[in-house]
Protein backbone atom coordinates (compact mmCIF):
# COMPACT_ATOMS: atom_id res chain seq x y z
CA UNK A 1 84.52 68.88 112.46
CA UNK A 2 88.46 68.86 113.18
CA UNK A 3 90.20 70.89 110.71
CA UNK A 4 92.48 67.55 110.19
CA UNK A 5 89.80 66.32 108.62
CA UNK A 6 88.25 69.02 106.77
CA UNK A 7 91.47 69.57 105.11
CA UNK A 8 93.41 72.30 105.11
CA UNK A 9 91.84 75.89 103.51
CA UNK A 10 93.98 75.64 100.22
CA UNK A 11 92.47 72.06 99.03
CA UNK A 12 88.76 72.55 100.92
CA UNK A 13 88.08 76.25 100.21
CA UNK A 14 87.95 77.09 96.21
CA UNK A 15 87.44 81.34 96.93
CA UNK A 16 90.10 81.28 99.60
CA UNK A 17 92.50 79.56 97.06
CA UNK A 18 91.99 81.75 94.08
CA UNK A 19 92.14 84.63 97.09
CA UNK A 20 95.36 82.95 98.20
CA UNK A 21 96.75 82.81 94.48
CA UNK A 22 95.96 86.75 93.41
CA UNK A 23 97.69 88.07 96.86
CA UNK A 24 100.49 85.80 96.29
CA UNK A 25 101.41 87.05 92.90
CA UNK A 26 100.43 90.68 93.82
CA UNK A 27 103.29 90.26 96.61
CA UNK A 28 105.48 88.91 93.84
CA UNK A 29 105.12 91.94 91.80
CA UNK A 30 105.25 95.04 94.18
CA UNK A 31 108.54 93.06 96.27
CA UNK A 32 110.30 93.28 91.99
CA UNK A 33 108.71 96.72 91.99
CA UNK A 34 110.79 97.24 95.48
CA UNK A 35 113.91 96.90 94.07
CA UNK A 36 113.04 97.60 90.11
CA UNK A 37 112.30 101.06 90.98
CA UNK A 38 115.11 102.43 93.14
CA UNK A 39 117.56 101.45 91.04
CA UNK A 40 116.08 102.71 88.27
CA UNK A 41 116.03 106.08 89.99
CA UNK A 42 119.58 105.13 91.20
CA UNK A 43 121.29 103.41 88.13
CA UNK A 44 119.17 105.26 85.14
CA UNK A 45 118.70 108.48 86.60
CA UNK A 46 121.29 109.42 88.56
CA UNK A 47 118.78 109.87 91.58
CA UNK A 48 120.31 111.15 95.42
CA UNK A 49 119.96 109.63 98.34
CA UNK A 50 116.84 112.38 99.10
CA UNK A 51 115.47 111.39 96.11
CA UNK A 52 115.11 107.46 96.39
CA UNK A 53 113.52 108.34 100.05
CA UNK A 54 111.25 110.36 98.58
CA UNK A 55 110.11 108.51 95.73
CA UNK A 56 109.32 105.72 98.59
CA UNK A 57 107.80 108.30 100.69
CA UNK A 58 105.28 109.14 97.40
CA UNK A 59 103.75 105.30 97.82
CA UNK A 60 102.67 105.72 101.29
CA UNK A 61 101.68 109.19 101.08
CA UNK A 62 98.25 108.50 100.22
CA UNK A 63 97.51 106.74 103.52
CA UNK A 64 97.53 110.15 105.26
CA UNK A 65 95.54 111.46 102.15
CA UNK A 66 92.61 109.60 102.44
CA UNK A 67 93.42 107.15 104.16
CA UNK A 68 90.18 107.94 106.87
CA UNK A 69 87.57 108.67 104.34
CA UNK A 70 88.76 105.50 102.43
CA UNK A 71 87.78 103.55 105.44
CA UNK A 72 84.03 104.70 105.35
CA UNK A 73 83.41 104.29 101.67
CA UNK A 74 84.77 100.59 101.82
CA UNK A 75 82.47 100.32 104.63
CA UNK A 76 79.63 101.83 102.67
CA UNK A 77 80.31 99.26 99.95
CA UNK A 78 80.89 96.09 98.40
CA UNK A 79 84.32 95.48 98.54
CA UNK A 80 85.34 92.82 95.75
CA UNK A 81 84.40 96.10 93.09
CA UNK A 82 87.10 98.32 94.71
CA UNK A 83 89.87 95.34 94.98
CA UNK A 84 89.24 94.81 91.03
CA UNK A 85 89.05 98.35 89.89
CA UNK A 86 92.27 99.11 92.31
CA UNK A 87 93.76 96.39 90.73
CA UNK A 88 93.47 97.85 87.55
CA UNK A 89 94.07 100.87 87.56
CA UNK A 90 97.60 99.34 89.16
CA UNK A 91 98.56 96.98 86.19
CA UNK A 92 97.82 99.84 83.63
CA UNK A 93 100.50 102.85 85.90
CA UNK A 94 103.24 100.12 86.31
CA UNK A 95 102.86 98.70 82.91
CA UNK A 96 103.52 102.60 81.64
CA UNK A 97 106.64 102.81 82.61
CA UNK A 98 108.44 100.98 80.36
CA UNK A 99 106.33 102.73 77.79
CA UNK A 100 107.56 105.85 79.26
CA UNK A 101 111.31 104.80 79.39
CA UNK A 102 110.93 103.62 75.50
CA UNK A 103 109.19 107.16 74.52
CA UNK A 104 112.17 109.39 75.98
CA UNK A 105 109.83 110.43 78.99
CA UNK A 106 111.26 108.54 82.04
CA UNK A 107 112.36 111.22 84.79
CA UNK A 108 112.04 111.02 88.64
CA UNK A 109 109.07 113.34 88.37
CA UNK A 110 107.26 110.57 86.52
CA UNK A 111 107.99 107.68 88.46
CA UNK A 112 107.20 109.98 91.71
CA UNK A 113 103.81 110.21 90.15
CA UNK A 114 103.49 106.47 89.32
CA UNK A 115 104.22 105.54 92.92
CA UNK A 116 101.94 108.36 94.14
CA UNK A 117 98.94 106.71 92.25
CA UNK A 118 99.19 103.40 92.66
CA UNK A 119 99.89 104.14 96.33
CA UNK A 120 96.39 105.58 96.07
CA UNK A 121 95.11 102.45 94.50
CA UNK A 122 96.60 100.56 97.18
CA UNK A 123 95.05 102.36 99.48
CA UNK A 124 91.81 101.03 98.26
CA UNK A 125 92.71 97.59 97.98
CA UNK A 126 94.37 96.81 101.09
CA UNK A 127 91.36 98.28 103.17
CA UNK A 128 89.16 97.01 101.12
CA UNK A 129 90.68 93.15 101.16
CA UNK A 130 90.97 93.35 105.11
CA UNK A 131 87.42 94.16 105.33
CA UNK A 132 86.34 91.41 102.22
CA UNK A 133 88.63 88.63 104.38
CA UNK A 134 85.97 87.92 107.48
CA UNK A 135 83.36 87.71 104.90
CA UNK A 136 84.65 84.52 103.32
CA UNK A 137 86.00 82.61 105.96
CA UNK A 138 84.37 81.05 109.33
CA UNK A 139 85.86 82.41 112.35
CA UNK A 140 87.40 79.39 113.53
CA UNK A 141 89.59 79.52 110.10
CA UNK A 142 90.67 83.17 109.85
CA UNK A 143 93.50 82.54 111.99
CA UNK A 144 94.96 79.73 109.38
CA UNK A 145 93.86 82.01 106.52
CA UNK A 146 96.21 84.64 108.19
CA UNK A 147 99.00 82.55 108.38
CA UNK A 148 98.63 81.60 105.06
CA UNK A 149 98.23 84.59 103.12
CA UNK A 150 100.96 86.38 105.51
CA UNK A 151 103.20 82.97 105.02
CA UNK A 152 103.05 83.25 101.08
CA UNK A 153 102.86 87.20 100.68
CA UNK A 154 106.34 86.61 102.85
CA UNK A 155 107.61 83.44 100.14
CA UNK A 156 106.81 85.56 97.14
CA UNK A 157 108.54 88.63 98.73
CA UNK A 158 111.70 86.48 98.69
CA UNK A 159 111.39 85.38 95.41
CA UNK A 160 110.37 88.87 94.04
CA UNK A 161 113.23 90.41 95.97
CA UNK A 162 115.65 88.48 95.12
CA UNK A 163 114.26 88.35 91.06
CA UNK A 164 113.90 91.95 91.25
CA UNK A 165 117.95 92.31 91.12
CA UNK A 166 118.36 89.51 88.72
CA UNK A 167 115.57 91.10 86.45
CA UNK A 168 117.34 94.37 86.95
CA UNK A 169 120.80 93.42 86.15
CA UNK A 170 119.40 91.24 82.98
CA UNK A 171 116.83 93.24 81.37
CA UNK A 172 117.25 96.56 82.82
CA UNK A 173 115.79 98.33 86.36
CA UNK A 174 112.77 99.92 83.99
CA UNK A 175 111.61 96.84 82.14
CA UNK A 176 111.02 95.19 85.60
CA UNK A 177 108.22 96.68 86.29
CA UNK A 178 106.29 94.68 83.65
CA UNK A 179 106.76 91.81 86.32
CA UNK A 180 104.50 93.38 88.67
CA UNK A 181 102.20 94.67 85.69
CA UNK A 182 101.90 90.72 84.91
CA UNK A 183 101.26 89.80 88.43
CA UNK A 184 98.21 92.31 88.69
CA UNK A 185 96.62 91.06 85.72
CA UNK A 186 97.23 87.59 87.59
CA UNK A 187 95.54 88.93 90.81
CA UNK A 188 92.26 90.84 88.61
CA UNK A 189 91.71 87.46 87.43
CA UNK A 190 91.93 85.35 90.85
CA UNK A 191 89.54 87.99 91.83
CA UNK A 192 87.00 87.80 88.99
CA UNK A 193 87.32 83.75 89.40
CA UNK A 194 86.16 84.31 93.38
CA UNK A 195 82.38 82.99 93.14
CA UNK A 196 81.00 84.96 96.77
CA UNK A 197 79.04 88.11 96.24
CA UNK A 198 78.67 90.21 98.84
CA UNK A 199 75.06 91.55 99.30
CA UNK A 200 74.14 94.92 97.39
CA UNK A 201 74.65 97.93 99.99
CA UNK A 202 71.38 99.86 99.98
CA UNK A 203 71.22 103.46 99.54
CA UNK A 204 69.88 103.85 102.95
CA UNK A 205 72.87 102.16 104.25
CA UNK A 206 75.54 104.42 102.47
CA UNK A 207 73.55 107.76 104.46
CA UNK A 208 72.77 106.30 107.56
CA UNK A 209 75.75 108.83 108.62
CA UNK A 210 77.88 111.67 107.30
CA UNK A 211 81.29 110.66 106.32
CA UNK A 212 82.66 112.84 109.19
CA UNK A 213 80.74 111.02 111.72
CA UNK A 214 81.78 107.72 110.25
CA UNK A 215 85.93 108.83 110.18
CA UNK A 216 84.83 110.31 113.34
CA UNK A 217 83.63 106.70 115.00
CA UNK A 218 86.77 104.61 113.47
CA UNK A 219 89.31 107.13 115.20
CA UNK A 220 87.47 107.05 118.52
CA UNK A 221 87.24 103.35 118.36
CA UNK A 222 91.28 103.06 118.52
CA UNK A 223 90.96 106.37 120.65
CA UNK A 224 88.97 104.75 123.50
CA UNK A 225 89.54 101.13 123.81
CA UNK A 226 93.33 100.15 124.93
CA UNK A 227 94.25 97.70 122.85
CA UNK A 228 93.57 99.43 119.47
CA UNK A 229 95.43 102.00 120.63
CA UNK A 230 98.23 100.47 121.87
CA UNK A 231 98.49 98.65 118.54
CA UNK A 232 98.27 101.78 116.64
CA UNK A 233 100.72 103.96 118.19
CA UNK A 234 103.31 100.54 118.22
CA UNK A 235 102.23 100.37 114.37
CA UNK A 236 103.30 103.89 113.96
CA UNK A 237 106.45 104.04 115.78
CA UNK A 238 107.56 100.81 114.24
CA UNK A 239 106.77 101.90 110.58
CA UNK A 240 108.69 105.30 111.33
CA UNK A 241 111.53 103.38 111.94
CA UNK A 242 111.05 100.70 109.72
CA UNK A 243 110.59 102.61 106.20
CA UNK A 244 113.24 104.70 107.69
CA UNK A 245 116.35 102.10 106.86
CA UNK A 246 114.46 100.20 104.27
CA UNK A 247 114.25 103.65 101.85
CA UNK A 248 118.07 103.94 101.73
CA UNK A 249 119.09 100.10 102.11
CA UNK A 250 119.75 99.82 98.36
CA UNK A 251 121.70 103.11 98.15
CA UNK A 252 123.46 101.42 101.82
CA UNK A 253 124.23 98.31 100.20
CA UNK A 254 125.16 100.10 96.96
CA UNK A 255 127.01 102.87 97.64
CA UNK A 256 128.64 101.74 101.11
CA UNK A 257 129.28 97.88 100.77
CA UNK A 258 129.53 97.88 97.14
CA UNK A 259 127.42 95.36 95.85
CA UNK A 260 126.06 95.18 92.41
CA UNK A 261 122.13 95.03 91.59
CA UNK A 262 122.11 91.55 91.31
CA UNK A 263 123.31 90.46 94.47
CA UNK A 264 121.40 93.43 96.58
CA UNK A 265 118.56 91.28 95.75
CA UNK A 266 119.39 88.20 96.70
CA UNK A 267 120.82 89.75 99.97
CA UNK A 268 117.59 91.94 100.76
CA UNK A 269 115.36 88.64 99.58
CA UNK A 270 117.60 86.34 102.07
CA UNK A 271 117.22 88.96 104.80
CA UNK A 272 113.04 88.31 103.68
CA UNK A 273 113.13 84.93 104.56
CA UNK A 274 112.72 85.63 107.93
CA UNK A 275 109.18 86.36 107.01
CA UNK A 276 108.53 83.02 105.68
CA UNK A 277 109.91 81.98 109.38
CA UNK A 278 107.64 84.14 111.26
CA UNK A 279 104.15 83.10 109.22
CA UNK A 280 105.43 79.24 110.30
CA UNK A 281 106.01 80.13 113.84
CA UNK A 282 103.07 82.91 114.84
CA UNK A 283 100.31 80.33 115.36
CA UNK A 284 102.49 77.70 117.11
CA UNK A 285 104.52 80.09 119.33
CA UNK A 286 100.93 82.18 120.02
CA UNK A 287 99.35 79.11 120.87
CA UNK A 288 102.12 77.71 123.27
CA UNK A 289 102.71 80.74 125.24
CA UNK A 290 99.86 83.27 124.64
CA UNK A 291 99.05 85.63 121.81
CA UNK A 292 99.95 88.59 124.31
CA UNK A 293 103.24 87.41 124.82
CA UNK A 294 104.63 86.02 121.89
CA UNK A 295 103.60 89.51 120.56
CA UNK A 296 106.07 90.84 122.40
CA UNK A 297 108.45 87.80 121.99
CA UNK A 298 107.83 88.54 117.82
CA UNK A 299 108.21 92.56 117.85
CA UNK A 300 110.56 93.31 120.76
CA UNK A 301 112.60 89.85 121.31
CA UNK A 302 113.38 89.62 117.37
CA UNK A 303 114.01 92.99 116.26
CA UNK A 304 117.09 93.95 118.80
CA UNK A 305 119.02 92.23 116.01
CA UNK A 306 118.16 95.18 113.48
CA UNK A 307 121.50 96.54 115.26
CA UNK A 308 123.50 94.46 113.32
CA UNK A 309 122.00 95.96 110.40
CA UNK A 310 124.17 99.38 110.20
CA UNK A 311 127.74 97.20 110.75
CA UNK A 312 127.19 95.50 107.23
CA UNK A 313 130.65 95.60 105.80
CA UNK A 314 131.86 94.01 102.25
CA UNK A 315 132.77 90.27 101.97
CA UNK A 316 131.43 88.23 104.88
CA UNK A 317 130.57 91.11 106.78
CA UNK A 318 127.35 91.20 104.67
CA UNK A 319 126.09 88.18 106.76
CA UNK A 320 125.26 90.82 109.24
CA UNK A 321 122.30 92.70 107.10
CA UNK A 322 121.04 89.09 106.65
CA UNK A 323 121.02 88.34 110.05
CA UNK A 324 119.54 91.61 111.32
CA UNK A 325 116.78 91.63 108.08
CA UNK A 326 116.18 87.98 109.10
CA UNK A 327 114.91 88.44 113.08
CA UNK A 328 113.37 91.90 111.36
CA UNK A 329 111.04 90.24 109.04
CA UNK A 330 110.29 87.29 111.28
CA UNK A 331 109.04 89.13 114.14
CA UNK A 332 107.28 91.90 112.04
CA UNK A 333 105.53 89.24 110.08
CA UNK A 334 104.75 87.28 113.04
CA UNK A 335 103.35 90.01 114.71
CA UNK A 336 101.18 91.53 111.61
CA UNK A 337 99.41 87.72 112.02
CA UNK A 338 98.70 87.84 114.98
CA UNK A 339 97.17 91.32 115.15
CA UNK A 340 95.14 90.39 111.96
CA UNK A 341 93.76 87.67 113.69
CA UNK A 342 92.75 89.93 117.25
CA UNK A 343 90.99 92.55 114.93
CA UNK A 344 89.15 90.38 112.63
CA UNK A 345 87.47 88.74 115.66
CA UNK A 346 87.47 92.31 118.87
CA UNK A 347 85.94 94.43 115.87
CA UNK A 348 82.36 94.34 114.64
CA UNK A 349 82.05 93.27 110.69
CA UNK A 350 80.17 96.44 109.30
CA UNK A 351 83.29 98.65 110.99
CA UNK A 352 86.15 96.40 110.01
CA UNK A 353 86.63 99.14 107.12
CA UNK A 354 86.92 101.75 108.81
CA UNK A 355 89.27 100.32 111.90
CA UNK A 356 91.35 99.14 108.91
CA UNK A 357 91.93 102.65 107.30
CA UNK A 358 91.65 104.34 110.79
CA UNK A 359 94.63 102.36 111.96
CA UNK A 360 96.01 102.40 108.52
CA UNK A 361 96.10 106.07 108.23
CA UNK A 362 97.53 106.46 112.19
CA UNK A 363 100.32 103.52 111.70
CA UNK A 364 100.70 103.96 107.98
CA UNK A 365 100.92 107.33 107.87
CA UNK A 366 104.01 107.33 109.37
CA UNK A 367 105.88 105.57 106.69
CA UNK A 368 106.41 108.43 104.28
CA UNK A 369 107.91 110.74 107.08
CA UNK A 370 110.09 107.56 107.66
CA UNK A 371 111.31 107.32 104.36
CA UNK A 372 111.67 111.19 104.12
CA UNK A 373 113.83 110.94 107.42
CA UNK A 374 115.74 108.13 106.37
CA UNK A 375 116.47 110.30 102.95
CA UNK A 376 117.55 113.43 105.16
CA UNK A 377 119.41 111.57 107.55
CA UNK A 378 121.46 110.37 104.75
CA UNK A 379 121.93 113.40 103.24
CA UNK A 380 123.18 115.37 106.23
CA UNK A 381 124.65 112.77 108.55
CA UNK A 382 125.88 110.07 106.05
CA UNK A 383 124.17 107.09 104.80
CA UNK A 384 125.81 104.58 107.27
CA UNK A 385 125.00 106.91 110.20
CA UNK A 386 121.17 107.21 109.27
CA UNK A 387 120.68 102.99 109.19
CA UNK A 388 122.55 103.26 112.46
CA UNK A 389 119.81 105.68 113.90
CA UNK A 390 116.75 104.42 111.94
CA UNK A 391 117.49 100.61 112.71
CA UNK A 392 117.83 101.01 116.13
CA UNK A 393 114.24 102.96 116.64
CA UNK A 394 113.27 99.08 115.76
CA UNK A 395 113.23 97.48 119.29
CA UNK A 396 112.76 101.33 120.75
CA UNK A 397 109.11 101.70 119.49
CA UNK A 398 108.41 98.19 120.70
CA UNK A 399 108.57 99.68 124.30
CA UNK A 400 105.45 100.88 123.38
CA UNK A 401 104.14 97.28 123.57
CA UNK A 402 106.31 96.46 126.42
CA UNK A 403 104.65 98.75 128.72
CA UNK A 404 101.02 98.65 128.27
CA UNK A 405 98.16 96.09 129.49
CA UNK A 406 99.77 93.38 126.89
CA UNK A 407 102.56 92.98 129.18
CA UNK A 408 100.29 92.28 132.10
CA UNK A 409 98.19 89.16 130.35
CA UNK A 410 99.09 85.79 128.48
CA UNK A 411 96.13 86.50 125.83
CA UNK A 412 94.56 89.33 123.51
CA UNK A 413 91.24 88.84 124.15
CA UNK A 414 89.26 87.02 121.15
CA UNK A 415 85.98 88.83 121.45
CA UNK A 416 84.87 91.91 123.38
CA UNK A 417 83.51 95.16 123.67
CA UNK A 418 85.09 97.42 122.29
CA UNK A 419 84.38 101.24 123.69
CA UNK A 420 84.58 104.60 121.68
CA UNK A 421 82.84 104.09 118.07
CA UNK A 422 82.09 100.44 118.45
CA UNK A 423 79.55 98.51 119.52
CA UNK A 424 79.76 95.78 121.57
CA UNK A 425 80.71 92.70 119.67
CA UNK A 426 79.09 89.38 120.08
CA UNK A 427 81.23 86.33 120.04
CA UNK A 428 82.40 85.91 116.29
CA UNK A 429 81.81 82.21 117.33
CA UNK A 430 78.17 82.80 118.23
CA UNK A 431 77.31 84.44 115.21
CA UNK A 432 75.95 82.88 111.70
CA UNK A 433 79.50 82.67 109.80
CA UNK A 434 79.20 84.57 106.15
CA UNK A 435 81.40 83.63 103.77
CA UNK A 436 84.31 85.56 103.73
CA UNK A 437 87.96 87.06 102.37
């Protein structure tokens, strides 16, 4: 049947809609959290430019932690459990900090520590949700659910973004974070609505292998087959770069143009529009001119405007961090859908896990040492001269992409055999569809 007239996911599908809903306000929450928490560091603390880079570097740190091992235990379990105890643990750290702040006991130390452990929990979560998605959905819908879930997560960005400054300016940088506290007690209970179980994992399952062998097969998975790997060394160049401007953009737009809290928001949630952009465009563009190129159309094409970035200037010059944020976020979106879509369907289900926290640990990984760089850079060269640098390793680490067997097709292949640590993967469309997300 025609999805036409099946409907689309959000009116036919009851998990994927209470899915939808959770991730949606979990975006919400983290994009306030984005901007709540540097400027509390910035405007109640008195924080350097070092400082706010690392206290961004302390949320992705956990990725090269245990990131890996992560991987295999998701893969060894059920996955809803881990999203809802993640989730937890989550709404009780960020809910603490007001707490904190009210007791006298707010210092950079503290909210280091709060972004170190729910980094952690994220770490959980995300790998575990990637992993839970395929479960809930058939194949032929994962690549609307994508667009969906990437199209909202990029709507409630905005919105968080842009009421992250307003919150800040109104109630104060600290009491913002009880916005994302709310929107993870939203998300635990989307989660605990969802009516799919996945099937106990058997104790014979969880030691068919030692966890060493099990890291050991997700790394050689992106090791060996080309287009994993090419993803995942893209993934890591373009997150060095990334988190490398976006860790000092509010001290940039602070300190250097001169804006206030309030309208750094609504400038860094305009520039997050583009995302909205990119979720509408991936599947049409992909479909008109091939997934292989309009990956390269989404993450090389689109981000040569992050130039325009470092020339931000105040008055109408700010037009140019929108612009350049814009094209960022539309093409990195775009991308991330796509790429979601090619792994959910290349990879075998029982090692989805672990080519999740594999790649995460390999692309993620790098996002710490790009917020640490972006924090130095500032320091020693000047804040203006380290977006300059960072925002132009954008379209550089997109070469990547540019010259590799992507360049040399129309489409990423939508089943295959992957070599190294995976088997070969039947056609997803072949296979009895479990329910899934």
């Amino acid at each position: 049947m025609s999805q036409s007239l099946r409907g689309g996911l959000l009116r036919r599908h009851r998990d994927f809609r209470l899915l939808w809903c959770g991730e949606t306000a979990g975006k919400f929450g983290a994009s306030v959290t984005g901007i709540a928490m540097p400027l509390a560091a910035v405007s109640t603390l008195d924080a350097g430019t070092f400082e706010v880079g690392l206290l961004s570097a302390a949320a992705w740190a956990p990725w090269l932690v245990i990131g890996l091992p992560a991987g295999v235990w998701v893969d060894r379990s059920r996955r809803r459990p881990i999203m809802l105890a993640a989730a937890t643990v989550s709404l009780l750290l960020f809910a603490g900090v007001p707490v904190a702040a009210w007791c006298g006991w707010l210092s950079t130390g503290l909210l280091m520590a709060v972004a170190l452990l729910t980094g952690t929990a994220a770490v959980f979560f995300q790998t575990a949700y990637s992993a839970y998605l395929p479960s809930i959905l058939e194949p032929d819908d994962q690549s609307e659910g994508n667009a969906k879930l990437h199209g909202s997560a990029s709507a409630a960005q905005i919105a968080g973004l842009g009421s992250g400054g307003l919150i800040a300016q109104l109630a104060g940088a600290v009491n913002g974070m009880f916005a994302n506290a709310a929107t993870f007690l939203v998300s635990l209970l989307c989660l605990a609505g969802i009516r799919h179980r996945e099937p106990r994992v058997t104790r014979a399952e969880r030691r068919r292998a030692s966890l060493v062998g099990e890291v050991r097969e997700g790394l050689s998975l992106i090791a060996n087959d080309p287009w994993f790997r090419t993803q995942t060394l893209f993934g890591a160049a373009s997150n060095l770069a990334l988190m490398g401007y976006q860790s000092i953009q509010v001290v940039f737009l602070v300190r250097c143009v001169g804006l206030a809290p309030g309208p750094v928001g609504v400038l860094i949630a305009a520039a997050g529009s583009g995302g909205v952009a990119g979720a509408f465009a991936a599947r049409r563009v992909a479909d008109r001119i091939g997934t292989a190129r309009a990956t390269l159309l989404f993450e090389l094409g689109l981000p040569l405007f992050a130039l325009l970035i470092p020339l931000t200037v105040p008055g109408v010059g700010v037009l140019l961090f929108g612009a350049g944020g814009f094209c960022v976020c539309a093409g990195v979106v775009a991308g991330n859908i796509i790429k979601a879509s090619f792994q959910q369907r290349y990879c075998p289900p029982d090692l989805l896990g672990r080519l999740t926290a594999s790649t995460a640990f390999l692309s993620y990984g790098t996002i710490p040492l790009g917020a640490l760089l972006g924090g130095a850079l500032g320091t020693v060269l000047g804040i203006r001269t380290a977006m300059a640098i960072t925002t132009a390793g954008v379209p550089l680490a997109a070469l990547i992409l540019f010259f590799s067997p992507i360049r040399r097709t129309r489409d990423l292949p939508t089943s295959g055999r992957p070599t190294g640590g995976c088997r070969p993967s039947p056609d997803p469309l072949d296979e009895p569809v479990l329910p899934r997300h």
